[in-house]
Protein backbone atom coordinates (compact mmCIF):
# COMPACT_ATOMS: atom_id res chain seq x y z
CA UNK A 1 -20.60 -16.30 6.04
CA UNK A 2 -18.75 -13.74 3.68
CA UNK A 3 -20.12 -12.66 0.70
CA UNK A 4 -18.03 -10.26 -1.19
CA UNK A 5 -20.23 -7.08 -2.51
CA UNK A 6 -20.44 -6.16 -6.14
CA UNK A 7 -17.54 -3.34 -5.49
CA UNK A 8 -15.03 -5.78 -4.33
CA UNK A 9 -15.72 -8.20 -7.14
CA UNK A 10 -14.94 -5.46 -9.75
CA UNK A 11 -11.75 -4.21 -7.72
CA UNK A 12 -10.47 -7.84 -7.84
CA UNK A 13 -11.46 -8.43 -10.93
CA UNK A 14 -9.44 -5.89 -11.74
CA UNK A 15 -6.59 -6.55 -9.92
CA UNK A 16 -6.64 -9.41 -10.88
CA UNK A 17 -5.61 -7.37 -14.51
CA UNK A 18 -2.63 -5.12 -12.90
CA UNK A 19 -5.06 -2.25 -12.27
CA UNK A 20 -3.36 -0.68 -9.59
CA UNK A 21 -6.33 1.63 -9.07
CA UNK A 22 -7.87 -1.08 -8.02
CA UNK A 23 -5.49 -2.49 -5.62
CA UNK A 24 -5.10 1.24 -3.80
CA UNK A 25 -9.22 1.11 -3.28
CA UNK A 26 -8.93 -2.89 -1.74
CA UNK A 27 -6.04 -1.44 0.73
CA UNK A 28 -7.85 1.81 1.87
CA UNK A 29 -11.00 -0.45 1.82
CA UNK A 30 -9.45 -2.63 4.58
CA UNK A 31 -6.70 -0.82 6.27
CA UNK A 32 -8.71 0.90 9.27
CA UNK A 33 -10.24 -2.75 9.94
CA UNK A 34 -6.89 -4.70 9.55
CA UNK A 35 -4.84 -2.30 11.79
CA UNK A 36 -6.60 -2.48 14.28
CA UNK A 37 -7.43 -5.92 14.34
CA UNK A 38 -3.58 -6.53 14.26
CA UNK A 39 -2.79 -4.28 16.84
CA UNK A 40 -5.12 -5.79 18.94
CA UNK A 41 -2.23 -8.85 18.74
CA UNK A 42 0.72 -6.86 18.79
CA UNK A 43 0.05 -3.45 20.77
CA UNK A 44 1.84 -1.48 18.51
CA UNK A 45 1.01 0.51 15.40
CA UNK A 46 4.00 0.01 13.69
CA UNK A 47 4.52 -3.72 14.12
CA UNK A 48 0.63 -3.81 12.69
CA UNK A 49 1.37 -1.20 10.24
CA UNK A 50 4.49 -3.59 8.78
CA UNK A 51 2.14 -6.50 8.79
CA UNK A 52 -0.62 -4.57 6.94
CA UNK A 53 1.61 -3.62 3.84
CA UNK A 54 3.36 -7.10 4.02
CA UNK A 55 0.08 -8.77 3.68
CA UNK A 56 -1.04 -6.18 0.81
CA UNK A 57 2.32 -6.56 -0.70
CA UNK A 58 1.76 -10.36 -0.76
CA UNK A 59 -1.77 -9.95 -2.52
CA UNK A 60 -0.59 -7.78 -5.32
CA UNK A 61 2.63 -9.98 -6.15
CA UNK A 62 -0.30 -12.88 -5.72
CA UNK A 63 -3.30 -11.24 -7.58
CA UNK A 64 -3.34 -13.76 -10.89
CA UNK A 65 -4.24 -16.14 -8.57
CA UNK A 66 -7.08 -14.37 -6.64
CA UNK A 67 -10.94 -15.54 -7.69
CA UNK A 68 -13.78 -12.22 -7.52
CA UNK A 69 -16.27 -15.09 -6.72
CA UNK A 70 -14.18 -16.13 -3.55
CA UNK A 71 -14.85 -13.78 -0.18
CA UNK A 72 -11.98 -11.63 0.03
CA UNK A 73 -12.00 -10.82 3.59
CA UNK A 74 -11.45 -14.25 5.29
CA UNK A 75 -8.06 -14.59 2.39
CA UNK A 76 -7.03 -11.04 3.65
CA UNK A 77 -7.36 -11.33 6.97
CA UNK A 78 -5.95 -15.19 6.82
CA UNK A 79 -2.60 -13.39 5.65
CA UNK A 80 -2.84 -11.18 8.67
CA UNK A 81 -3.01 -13.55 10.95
CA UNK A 82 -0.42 -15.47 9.88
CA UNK A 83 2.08 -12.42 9.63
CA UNK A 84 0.95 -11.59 13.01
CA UNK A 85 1.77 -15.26 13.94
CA UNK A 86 5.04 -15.51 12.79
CA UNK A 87 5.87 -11.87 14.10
CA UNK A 88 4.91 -12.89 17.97
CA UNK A 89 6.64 -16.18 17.33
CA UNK A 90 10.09 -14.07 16.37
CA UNK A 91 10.01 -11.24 18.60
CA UNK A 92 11.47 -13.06 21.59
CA UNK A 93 14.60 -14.05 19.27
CA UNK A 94 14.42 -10.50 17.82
CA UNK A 95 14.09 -8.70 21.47
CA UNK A 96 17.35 -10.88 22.65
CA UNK A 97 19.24 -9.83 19.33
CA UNK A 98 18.60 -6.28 19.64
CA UNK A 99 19.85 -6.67 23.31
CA UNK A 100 22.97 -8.26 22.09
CA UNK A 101 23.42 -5.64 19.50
CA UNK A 102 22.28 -2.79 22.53
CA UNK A 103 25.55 -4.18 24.54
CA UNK A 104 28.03 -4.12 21.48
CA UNK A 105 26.99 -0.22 20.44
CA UNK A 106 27.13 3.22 22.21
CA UNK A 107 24.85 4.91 18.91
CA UNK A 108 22.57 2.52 17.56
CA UNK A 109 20.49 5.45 15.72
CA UNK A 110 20.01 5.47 12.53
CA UNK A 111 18.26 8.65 12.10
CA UNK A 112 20.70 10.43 9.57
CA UNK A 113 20.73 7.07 7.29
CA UNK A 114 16.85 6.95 7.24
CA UNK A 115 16.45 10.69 6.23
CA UNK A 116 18.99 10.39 3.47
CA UNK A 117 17.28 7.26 2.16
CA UNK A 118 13.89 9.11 2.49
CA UNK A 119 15.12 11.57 0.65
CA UNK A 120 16.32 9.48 -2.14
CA UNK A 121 12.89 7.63 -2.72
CA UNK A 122 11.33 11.24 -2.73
CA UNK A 123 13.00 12.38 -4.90
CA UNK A 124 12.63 8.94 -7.29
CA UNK A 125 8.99 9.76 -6.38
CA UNK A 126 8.56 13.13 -7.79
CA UNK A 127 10.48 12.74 -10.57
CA UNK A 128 7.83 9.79 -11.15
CA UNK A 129 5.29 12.06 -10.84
CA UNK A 130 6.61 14.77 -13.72
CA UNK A 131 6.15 11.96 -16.47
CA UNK A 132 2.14 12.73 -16.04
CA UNK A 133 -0.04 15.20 -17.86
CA UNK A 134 -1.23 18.46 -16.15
CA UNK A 135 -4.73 16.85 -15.66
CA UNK A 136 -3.40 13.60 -14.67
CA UNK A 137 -1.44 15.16 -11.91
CA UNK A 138 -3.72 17.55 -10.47
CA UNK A 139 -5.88 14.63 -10.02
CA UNK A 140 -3.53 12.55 -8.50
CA UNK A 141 -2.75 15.24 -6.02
CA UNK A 142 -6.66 15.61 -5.15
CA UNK A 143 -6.15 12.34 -4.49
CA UNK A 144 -3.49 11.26 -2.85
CA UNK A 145 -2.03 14.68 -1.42
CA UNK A 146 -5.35 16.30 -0.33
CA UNK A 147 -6.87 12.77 0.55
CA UNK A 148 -10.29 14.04 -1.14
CA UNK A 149 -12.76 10.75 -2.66
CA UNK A 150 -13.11 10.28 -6.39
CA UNK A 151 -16.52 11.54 -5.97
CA UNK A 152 -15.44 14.55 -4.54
CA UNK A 153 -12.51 15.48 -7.45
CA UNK A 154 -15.40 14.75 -9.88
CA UNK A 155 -17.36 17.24 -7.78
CA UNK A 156 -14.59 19.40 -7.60
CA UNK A 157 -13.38 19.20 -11.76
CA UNK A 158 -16.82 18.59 -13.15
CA UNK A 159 -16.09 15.53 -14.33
CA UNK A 160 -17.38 11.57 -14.27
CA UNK A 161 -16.05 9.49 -11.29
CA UNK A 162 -15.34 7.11 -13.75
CA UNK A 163 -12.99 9.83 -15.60
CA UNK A 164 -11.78 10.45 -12.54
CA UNK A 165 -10.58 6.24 -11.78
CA UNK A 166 -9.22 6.26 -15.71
CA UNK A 167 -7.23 9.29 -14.80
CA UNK A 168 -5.58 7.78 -11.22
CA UNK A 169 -4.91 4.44 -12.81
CA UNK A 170 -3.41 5.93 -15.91
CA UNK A 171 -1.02 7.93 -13.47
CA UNK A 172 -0.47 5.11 -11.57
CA UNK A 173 0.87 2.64 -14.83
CA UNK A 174 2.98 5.28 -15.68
CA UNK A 175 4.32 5.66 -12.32
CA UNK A 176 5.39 2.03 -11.68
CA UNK A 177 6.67 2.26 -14.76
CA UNK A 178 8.94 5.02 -13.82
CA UNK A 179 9.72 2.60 -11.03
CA UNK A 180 10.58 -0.70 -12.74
CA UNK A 181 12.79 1.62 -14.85
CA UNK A 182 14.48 2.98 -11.94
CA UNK A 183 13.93 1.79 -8.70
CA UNK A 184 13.98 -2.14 -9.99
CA UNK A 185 12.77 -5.19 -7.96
CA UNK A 186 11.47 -2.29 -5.23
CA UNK A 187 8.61 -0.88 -7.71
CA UNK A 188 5.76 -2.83 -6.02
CA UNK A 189 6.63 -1.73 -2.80
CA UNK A 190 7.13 2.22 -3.75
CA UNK A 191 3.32 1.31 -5.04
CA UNK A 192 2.34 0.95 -1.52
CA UNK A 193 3.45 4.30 -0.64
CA UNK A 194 1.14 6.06 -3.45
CA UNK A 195 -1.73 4.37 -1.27
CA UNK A 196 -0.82 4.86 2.01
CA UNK A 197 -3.59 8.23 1.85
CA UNK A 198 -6.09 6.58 -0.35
């Protein structure tokens, strides 16, 4: 019924490794699909959006135990479901809380607390990104800034694609391990926002 292709058995055999190359191809690989299959659930892009990167956070802290010979879709998209699952099941509780919370509080925003803590992990962020070399980064910003293919940098730098993967998952070990350094038990999940473009 699923068959995983060559590609996929490579990324998750490489995953499977900590190759966090890998793991950024497997979420931009399935993101469009498992968006909108979640939103079709939960009419709203950023209840399927949290579900998404919980699901993709829950593969990488679970990749040891992931098998390339197994389908990867229906184990994906098994995770989904039962996010989205649990989600529907607490929203009723979590609508009747918020109404509770709505009664007790004339400013519920929280708009000048989320830009200082944005600020804070962009700043952690960049910082990250000044440990690379010159090539490294200008790579990583074809990649992940500009949102171009690793066919296209090669294109662009007249280099091998496969120069071009060694060069993003170099940058990317020596940005989570910026991370772990700094930003602790919250590394994994910074990860996710280096992919959120790929």
């Amino acid at each position: 019924m699923y068959n995983n292709s060559e590609q996929e058995k490579k990324l998750i055999a490489s995953l499977i490794h900590d190759d966090e190359s890998a793991f950024c191809e497997l979420y931009a690989l399935y993101k469009n699909r498992l968006m909108y299959f979640a939103m079709k659930f939960l009419k709203s892009r950023e209840f399927a959006e949290d579900v998404f990167q919980d699901a993709f956070t829950s593969v990488w802290q679970n990749r040891r135990f992931l098998n390339p010979d197994s389908p990867f879709a229906p184990y994906i998209y098994t995770i989904v479901k039962n996010r989205i699952l649990n989600l529907l099941a607490g929203i009723e509780k979590e609508q009747q809380l918020k109404d509770i919370i709505l009664k007790g509080s004339v400013d519920i925003t929280n708009d000048t607390e989320d830009k200082i803590v944005d600020a804070d992990l962009n700043q952690l962020l960049e910082k990250a990104l000044q440990d690379l070399t010159s090539q490294q980064r200008r790579i990583f910003d074809l990649s992940r800034k500009e949102m171009k293919s690793h066919k296209e940098i090669a294109e662009e730098l007249n280099i091998s694609v496969y120069t071009v993967q060694q060069h993003i998952s170099a940058s990317l070990k020596v940005i989570r391990s910026y991370l772990v350094k700094y930003a602790g038990t919250y590394a994994d999940l910074l990860l996710l926002l280096f992919c959120l473009n790929s």
